[in-house]
PDB file of N, CA and C in Angstrom:
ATOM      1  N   UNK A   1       0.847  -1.188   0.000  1.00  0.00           N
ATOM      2  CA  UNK A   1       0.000   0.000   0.000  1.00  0.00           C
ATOM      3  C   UNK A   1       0.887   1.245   0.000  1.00  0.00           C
ATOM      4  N   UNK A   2       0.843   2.207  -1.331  1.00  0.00           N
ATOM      5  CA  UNK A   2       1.463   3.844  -0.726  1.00  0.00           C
ATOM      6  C   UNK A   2       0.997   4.482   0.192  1.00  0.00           C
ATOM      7  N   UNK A   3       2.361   5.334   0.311  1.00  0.00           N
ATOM      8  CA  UNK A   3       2.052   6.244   1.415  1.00  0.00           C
ATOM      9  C   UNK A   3       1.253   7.296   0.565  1.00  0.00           C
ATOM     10  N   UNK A   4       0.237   7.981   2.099  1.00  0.00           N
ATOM     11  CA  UNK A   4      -0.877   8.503   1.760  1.00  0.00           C
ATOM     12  C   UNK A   4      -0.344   9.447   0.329  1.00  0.00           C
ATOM     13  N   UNK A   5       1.110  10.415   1.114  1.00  0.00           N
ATOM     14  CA  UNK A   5       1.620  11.337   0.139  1.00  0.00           C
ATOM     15  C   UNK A   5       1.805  11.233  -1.146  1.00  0.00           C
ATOM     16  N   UNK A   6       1.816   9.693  -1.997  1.00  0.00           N
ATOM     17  CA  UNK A   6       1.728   9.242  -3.046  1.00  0.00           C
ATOM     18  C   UNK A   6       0.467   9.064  -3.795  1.00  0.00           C
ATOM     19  N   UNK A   7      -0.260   9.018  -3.179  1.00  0.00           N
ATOM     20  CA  UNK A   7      -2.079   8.890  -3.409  1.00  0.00           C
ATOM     21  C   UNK A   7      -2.542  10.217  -3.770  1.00  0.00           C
ATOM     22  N   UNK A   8      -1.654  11.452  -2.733  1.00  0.00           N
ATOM     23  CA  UNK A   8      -2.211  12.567  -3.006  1.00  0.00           C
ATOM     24  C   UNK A   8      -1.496  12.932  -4.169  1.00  0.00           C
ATOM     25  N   UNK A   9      -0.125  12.476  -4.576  1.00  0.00           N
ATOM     26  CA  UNK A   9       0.669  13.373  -5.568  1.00  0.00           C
ATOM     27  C   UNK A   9      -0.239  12.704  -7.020  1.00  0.00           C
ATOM     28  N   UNK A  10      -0.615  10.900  -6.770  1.00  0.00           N
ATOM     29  CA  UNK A  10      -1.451  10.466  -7.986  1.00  0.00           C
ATOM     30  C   UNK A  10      -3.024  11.280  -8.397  1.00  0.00           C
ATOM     31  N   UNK A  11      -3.441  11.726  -7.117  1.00  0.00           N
ATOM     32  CA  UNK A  11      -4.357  12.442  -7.663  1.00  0.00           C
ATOM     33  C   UNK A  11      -3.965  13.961  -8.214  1.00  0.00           C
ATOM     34  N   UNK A  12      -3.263  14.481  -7.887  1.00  0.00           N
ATOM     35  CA  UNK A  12      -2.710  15.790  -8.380  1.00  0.00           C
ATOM     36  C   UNK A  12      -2.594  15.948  -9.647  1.00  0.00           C
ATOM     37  N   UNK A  13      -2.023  13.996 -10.119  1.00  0.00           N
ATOM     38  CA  UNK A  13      -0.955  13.783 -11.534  1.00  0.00           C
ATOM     39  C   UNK A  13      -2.340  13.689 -12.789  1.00  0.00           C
ATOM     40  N   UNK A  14      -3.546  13.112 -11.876  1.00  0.00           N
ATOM     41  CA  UNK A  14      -4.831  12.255 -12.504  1.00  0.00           C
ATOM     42  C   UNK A  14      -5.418  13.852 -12.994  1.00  0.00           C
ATOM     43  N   UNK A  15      -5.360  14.810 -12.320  1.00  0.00           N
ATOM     44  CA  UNK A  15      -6.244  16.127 -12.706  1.00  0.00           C
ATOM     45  C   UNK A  15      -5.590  16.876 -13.730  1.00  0.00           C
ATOM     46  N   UNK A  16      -3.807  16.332 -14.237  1.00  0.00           N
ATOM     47  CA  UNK A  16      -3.108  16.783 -15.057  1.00  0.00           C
ATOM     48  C   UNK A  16      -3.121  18.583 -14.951  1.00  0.00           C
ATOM     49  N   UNK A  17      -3.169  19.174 -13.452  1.00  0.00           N
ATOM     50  CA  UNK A  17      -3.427  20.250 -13.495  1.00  0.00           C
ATOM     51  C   UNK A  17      -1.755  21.159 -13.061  1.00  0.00           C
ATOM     52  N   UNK A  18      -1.168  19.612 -12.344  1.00  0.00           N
ATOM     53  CA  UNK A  18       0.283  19.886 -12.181  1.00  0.00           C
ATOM     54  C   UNK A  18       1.063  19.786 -13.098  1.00  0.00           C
ATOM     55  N   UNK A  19       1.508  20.268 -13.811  1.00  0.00           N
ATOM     56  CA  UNK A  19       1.834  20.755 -15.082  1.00  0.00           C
ATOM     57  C   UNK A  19       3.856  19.761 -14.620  1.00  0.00           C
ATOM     58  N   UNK A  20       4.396  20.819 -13.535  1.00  0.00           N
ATOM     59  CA  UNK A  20       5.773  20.512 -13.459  1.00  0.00           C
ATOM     60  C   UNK A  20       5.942  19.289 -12.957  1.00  0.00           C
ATOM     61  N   UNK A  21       4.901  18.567 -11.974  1.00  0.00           N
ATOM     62  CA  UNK A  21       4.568  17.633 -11.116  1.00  0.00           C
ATOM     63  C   UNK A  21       4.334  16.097 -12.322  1.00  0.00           C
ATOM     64  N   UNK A  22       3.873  16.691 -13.485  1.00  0.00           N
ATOM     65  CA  UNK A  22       3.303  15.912 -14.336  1.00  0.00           C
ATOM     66  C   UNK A  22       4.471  15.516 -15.481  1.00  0.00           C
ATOM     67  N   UNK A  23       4.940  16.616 -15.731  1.00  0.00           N
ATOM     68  CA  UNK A  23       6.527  16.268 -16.596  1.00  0.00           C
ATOM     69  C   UNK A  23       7.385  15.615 -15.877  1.00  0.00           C
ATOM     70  N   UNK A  24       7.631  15.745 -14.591  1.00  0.00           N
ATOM     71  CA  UNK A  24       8.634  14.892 -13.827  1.00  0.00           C
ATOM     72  C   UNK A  24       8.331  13.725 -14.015  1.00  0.00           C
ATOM     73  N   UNK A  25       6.905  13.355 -13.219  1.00  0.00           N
ATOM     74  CA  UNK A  25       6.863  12.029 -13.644  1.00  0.00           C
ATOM     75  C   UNK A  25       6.603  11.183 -14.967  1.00  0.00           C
ATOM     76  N   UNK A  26       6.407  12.209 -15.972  1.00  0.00           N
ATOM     77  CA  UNK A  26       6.141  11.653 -17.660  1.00  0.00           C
ATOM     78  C   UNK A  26       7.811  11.473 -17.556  1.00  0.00           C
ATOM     79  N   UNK A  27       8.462  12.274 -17.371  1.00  0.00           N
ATOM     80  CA  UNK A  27       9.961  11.803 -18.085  1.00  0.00           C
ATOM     81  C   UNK A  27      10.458  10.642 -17.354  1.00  0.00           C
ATOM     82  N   UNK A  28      10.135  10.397 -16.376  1.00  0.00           N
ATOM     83  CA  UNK A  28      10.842   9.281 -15.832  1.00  0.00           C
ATOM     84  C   UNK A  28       9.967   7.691 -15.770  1.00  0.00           C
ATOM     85  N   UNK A  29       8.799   7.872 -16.319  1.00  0.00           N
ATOM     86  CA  UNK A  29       8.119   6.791 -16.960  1.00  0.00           C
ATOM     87  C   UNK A  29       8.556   6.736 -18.308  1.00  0.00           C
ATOM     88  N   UNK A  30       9.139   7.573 -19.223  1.00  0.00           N
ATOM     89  CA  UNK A  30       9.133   7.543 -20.494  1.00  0.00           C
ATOM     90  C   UNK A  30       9.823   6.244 -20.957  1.00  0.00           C
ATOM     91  N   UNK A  31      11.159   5.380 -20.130  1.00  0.00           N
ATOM     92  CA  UNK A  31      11.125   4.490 -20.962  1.00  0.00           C
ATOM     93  C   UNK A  31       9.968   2.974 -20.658  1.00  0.00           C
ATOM     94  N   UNK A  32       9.179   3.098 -19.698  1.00  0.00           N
ATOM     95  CA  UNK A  32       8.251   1.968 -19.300  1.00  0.00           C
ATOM     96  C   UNK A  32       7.104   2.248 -19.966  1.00  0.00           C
ATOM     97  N   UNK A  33       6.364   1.637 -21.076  1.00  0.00           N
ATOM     98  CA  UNK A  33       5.111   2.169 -21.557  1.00  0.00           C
ATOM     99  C   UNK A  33       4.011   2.063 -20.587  1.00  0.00           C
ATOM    100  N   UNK A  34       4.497   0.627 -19.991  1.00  0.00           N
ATOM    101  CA  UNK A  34       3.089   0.400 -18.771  1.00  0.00           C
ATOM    102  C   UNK A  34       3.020   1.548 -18.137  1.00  0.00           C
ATOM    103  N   UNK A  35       3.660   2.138 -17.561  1.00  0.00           N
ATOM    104  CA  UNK A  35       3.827   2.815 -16.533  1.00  0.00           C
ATOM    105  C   UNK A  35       3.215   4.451 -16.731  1.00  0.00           C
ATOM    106  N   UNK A  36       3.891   4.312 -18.359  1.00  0.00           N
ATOM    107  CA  UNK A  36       3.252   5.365 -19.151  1.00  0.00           C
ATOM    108  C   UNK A  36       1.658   5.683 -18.932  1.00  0.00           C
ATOM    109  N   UNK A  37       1.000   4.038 -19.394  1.00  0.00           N
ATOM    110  CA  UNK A  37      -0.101   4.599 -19.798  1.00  0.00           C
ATOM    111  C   UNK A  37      -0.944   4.205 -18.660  1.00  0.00           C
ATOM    112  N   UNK A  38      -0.686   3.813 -17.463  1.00  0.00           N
ATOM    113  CA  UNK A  38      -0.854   4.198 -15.803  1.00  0.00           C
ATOM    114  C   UNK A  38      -1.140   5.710 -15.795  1.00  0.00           C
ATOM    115  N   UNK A  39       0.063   6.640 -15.944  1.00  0.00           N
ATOM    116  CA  UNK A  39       0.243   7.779 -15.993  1.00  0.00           C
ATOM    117  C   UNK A  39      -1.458   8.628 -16.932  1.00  0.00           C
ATOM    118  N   UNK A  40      -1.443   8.495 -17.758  1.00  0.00           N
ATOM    119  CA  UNK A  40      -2.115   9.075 -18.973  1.00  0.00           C
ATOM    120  C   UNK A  40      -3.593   8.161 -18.381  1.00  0.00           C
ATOM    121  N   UNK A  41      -3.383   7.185 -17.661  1.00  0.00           N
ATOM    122  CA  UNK A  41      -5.348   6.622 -17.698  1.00  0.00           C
ATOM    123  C   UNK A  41      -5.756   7.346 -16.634  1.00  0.00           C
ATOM    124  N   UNK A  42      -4.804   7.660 -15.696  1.00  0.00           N
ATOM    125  CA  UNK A  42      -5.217   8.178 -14.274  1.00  0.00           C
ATOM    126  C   UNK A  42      -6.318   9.178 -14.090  1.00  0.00           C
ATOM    127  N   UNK A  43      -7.829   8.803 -13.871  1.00  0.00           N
ATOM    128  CA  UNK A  43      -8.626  10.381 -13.447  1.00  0.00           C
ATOM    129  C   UNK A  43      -8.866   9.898 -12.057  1.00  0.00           C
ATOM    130  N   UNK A  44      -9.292  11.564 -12.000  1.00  0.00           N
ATOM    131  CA  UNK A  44      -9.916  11.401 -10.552  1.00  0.00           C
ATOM    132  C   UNK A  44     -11.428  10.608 -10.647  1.00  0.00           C
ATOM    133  N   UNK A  45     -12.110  11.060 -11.758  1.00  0.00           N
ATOM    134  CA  UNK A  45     -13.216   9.861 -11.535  1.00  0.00           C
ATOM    135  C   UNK A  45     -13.667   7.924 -11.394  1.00  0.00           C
ATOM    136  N   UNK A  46     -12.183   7.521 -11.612  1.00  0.00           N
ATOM    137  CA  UNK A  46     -12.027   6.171 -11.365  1.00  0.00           C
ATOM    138  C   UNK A  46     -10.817   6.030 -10.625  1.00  0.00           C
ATOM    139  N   UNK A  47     -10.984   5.862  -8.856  1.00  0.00           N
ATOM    140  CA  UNK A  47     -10.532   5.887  -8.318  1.00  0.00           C
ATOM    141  C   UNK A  47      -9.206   4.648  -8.335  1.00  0.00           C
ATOM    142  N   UNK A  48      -9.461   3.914  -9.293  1.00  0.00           N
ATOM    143  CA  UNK A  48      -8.674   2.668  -9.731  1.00  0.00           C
ATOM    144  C   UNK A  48      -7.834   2.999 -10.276  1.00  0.00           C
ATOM    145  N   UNK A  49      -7.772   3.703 -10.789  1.00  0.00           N
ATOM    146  CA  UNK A  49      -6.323   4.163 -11.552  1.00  0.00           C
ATOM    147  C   UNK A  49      -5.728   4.835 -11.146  1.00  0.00           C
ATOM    148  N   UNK A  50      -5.973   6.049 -10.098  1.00  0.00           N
ATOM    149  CA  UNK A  50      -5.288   6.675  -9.231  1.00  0.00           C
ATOM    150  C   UNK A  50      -4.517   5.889  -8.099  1.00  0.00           C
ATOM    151  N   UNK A  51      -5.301   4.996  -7.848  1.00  0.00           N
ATOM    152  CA  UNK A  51      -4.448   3.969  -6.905  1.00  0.00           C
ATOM    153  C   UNK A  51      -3.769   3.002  -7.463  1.00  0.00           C
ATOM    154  N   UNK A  52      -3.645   3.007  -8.759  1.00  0.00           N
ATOM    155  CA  UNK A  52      -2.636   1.897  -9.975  1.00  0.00           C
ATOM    156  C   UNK A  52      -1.023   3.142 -10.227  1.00  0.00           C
ATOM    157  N   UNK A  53      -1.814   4.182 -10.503  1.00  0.00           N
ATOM    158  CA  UNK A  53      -0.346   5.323 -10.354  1.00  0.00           C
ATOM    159  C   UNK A  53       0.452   5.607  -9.341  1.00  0.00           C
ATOM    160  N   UNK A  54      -0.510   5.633  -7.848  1.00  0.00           N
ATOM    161  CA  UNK A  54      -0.132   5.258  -6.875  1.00  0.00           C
ATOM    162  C   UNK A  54       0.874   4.449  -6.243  1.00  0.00           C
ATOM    163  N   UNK A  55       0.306   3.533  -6.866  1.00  0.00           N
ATOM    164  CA  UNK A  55       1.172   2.526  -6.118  1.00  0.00           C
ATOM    165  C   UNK A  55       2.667   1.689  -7.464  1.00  0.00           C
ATOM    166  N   UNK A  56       1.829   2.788  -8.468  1.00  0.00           N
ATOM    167  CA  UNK A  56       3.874   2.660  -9.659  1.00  0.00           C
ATOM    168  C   UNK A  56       4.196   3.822  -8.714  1.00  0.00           C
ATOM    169  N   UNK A  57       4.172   4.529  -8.413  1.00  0.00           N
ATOM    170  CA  UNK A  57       4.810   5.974  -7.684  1.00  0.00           C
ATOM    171  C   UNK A  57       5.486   5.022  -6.688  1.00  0.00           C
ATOM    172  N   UNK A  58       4.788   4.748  -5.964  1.00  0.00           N
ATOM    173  CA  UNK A  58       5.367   3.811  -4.696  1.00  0.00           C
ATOM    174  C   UNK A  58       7.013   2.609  -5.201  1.00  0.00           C
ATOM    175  N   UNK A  59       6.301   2.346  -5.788  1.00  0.00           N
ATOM    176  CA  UNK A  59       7.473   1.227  -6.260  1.00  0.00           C
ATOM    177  C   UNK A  59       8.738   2.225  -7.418  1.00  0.00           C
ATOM    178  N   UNK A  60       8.585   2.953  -8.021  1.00  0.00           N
ATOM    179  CA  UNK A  60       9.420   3.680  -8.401  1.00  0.00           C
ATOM    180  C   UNK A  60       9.997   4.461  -7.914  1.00  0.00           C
ATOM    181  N   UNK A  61       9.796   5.047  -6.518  1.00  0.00           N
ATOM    182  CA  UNK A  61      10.273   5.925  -5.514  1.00  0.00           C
ATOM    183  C   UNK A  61      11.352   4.929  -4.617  1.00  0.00           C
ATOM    184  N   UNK A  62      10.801   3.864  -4.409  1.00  0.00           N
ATOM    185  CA  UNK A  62      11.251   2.680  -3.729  1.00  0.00           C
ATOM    186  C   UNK A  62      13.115   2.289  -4.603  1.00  0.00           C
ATOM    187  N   UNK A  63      12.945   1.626  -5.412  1.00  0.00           N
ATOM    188  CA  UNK A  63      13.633   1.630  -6.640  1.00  0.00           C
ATOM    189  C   UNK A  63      14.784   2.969  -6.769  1.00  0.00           C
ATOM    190  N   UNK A  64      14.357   4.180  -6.603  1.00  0.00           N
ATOM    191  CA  UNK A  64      15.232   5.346  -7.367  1.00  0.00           C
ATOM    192  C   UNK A  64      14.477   6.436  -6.097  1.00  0.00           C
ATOM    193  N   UNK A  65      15.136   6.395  -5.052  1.00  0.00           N
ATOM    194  CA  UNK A  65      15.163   7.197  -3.594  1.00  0.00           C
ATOM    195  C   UNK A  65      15.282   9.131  -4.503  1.00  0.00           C
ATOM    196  N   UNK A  66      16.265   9.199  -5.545  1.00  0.00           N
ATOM    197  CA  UNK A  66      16.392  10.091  -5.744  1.00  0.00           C
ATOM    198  C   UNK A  66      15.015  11.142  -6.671  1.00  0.00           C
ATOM    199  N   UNK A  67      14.785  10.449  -7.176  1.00  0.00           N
ATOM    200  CA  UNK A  67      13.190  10.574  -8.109  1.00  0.00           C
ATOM    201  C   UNK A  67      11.854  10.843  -6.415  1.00  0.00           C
ATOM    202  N   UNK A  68      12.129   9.257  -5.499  1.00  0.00           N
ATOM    203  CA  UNK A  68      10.985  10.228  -4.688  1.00  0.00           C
ATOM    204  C   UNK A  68      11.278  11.513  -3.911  1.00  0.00           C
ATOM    205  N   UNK A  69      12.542  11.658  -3.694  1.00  0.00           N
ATOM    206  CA  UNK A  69      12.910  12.925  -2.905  1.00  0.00           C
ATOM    207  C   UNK A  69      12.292  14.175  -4.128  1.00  0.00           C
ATOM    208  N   UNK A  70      12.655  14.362  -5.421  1.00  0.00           N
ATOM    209  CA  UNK A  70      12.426  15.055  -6.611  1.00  0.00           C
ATOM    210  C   UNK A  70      10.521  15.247  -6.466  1.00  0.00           C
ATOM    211  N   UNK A  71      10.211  13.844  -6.475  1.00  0.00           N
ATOM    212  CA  UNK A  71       8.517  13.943  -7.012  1.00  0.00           C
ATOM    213  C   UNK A  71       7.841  14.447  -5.394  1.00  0.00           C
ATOM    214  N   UNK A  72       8.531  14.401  -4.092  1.00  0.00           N
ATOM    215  CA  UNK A  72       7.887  14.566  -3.041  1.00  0.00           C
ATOM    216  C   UNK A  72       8.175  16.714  -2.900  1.00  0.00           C
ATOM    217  N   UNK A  73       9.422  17.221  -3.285  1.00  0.00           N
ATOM    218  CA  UNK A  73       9.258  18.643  -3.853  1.00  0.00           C
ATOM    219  C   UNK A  73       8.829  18.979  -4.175  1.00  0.00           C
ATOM    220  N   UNK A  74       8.250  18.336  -5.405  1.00  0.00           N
ATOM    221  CA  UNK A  74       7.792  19.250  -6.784  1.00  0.00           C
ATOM    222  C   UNK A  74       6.078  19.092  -6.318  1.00  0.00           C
ATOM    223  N   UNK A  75       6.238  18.161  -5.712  1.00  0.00           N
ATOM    224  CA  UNK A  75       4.492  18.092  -5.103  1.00  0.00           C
ATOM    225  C   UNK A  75       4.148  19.264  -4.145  1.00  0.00           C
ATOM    226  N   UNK A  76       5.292  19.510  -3.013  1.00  0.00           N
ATOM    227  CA  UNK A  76       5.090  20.511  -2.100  1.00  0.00           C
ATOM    228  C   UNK A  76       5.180  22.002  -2.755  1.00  0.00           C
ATOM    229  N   UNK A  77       6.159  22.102  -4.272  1.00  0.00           N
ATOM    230  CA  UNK A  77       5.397  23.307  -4.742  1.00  0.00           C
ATOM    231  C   UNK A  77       4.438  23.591  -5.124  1.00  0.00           C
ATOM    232  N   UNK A  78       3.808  22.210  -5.894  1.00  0.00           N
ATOM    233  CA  UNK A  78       1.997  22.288  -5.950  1.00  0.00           C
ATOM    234  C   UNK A  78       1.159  22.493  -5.202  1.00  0.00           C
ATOM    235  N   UNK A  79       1.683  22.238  -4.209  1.00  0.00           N
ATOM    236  CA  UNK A  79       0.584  22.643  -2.434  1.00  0.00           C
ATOM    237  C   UNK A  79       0.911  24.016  -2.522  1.00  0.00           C
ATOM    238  N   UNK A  80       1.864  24.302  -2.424  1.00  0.00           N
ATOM    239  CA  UNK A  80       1.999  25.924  -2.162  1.00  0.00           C
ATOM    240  C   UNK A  80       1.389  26.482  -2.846  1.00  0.00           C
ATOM    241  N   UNK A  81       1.597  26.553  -4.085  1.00  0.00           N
ATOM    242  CA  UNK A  81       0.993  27.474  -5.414  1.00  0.00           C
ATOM    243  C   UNK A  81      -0.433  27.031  -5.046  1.00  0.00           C
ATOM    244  N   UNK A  82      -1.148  26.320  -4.870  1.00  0.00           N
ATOM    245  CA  UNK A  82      -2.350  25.590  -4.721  1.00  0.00           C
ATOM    246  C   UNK A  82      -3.553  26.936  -3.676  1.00  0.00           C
ATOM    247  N   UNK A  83      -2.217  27.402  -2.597  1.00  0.00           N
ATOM    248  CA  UNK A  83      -2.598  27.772  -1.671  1.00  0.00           C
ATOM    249  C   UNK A  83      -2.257  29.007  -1.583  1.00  0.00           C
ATOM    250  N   UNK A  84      -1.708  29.555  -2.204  1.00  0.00           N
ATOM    251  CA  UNK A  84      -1.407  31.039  -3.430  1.00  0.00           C
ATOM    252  C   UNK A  84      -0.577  31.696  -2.460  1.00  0.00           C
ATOM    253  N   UNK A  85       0.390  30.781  -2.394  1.00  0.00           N
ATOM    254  CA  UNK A  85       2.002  31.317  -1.824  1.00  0.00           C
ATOM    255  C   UNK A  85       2.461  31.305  -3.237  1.00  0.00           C
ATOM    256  N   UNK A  86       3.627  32.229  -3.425  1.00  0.00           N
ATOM    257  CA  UNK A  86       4.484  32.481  -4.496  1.00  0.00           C
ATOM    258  C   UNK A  86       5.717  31.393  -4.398  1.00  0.00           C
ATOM    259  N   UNK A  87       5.914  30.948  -5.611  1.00  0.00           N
ATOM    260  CA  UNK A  87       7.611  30.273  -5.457  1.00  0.00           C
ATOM    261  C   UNK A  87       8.156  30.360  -6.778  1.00  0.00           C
ATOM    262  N   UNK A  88       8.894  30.312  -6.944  1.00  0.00           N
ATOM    263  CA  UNK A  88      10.621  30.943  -7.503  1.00  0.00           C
ATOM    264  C   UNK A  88      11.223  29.721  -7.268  1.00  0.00           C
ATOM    265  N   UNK A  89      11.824  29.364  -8.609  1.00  0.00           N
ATOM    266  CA  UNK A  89      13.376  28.216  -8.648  1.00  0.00           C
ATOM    267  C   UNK A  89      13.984  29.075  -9.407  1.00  0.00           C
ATOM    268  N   UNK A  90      15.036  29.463  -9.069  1.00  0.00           N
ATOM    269  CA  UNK A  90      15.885  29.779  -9.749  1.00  0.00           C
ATOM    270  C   UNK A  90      17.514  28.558 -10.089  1.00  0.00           C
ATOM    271  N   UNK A  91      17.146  27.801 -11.442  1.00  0.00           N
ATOM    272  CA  UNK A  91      18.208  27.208 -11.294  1.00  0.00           C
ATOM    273  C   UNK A  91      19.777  27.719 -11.538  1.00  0.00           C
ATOM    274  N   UNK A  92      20.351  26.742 -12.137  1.00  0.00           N
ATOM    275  CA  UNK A  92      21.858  27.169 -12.722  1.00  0.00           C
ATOM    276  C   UNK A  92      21.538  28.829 -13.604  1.00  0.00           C
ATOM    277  N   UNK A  93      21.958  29.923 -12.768  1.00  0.00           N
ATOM    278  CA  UNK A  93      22.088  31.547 -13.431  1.00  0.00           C
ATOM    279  C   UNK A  93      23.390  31.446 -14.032  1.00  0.00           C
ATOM    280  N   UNK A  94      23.278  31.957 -15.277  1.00  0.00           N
ATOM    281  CA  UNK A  94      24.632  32.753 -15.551  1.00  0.00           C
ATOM    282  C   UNK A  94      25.738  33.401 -14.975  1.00  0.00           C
ATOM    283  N   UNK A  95      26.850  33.170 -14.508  1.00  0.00           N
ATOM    284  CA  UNK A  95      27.531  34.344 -14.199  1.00  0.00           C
ATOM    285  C   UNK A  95      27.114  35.806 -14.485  1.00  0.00           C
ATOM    286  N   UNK A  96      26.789  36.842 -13.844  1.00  0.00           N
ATOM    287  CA  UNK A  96      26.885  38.023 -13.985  1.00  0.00           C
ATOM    288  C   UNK A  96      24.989  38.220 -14.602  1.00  0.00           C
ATOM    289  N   UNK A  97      24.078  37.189 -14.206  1.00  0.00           N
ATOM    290  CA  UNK A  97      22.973  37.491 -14.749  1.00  0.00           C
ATOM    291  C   UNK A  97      22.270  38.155 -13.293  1.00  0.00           C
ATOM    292  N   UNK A  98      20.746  38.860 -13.576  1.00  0.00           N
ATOM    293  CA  UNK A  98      19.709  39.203 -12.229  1.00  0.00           C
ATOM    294  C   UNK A  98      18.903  38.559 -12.296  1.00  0.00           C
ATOM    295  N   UNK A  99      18.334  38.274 -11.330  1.00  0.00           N
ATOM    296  CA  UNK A  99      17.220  37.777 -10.739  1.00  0.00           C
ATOM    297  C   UNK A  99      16.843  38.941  -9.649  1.00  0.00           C
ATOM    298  N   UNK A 100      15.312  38.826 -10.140  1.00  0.00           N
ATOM    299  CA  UNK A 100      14.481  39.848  -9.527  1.00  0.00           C
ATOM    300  C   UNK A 100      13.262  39.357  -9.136  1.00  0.00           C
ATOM    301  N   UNK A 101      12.707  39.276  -7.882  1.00  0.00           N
ATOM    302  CA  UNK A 101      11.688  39.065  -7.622  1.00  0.00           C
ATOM    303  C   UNK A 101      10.809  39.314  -6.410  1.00  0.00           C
ATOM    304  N   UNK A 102       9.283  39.933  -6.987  1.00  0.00           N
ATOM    305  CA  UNK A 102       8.275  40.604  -6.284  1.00  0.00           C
ATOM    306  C   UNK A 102       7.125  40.293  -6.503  1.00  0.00           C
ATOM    307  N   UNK A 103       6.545  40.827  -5.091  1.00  0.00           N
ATOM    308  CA  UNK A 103       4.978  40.437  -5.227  1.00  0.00           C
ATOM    309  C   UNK A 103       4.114  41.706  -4.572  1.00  0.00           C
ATOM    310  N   UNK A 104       2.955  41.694  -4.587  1.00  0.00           N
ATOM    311  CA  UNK A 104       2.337  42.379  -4.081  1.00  0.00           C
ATOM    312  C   UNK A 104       2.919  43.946  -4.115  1.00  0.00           C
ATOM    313  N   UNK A 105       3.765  44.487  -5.382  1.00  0.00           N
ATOM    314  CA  UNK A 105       3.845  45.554  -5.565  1.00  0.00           C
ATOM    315  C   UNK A 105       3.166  46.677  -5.718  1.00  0.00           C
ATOM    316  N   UNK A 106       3.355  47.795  -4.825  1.00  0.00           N
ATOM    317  CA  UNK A 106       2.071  48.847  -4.954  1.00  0.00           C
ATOM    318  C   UNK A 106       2.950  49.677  -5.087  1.00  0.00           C
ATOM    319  N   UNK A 107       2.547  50.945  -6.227  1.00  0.00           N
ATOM    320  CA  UNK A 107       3.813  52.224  -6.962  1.00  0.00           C
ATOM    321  C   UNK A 107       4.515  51.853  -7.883  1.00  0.00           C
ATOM    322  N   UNK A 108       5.619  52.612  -7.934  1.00  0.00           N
ATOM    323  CA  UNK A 108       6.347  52.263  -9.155  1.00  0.00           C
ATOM    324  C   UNK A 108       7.395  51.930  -8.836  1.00  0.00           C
ATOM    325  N   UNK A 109       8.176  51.454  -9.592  1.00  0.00           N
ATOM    326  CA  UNK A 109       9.578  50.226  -9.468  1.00  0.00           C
ATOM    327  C   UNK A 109      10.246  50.745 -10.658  1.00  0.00           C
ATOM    328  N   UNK A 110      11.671  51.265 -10.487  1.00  0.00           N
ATOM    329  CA  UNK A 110      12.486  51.598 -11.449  1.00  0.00           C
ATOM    330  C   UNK A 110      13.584  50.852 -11.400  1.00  0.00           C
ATOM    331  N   UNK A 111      13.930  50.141 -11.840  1.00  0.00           N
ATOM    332  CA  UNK A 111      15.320  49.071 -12.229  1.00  0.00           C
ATOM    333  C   UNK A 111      16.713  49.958 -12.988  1.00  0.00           C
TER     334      UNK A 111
END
């Protein structure tokens, strides 16, 4: 049986509404077709397939520790954004590049 947190990330994956949540795990099913089309049957209205993605999540997390640490992140930025906190990755920057970032700006902002 997965952990609950896998049930919730399969339903997240089933509403295809997690966009970054949903590429992670498409690329790393990409070479298993089963697994694939686990991925792609998953709705929330047949609770059977959410618990079939589920529990490949489970066993592929199991398998590759580094993928569930990855898919258990990328889930907690979906909670956040979900819950209309702001988040920012900023990966590998350029030497000598900016990063700028704001919210809830009121007036004007001159750079």
């Amino acid at each position: 049986m997965p952990e609950p947190i896998l049930t919730a990330v399969a339903t997240a994956l089933a509403t295809k509404a997690a966009t970054g949540l949903y590429d992670l795990v498409k690329r790393k099913f990409s070479g298993n077709s089963k697994a694939t089309a686990e991925l792609e049957a998953a709705t929330p209205d047949n609770p059977a397939t959410v618990t079939a993605l589920a529990e490949r999540l489970d066993e592929v997390s199991r398998q590759d520790p580094e993928f569930g640490t990855a898919l258990r992140t990328e889930f907690e930025v979906h909670q956040e954004a979900r819950s209309g906190g702001v988040t920012n990755h900023v990966g590998t920057v350029a030497e000598g590049a900016k990063v700028v970032q704001l919210r809830d700006v009121q007036g004007n902002i001159s750079l």
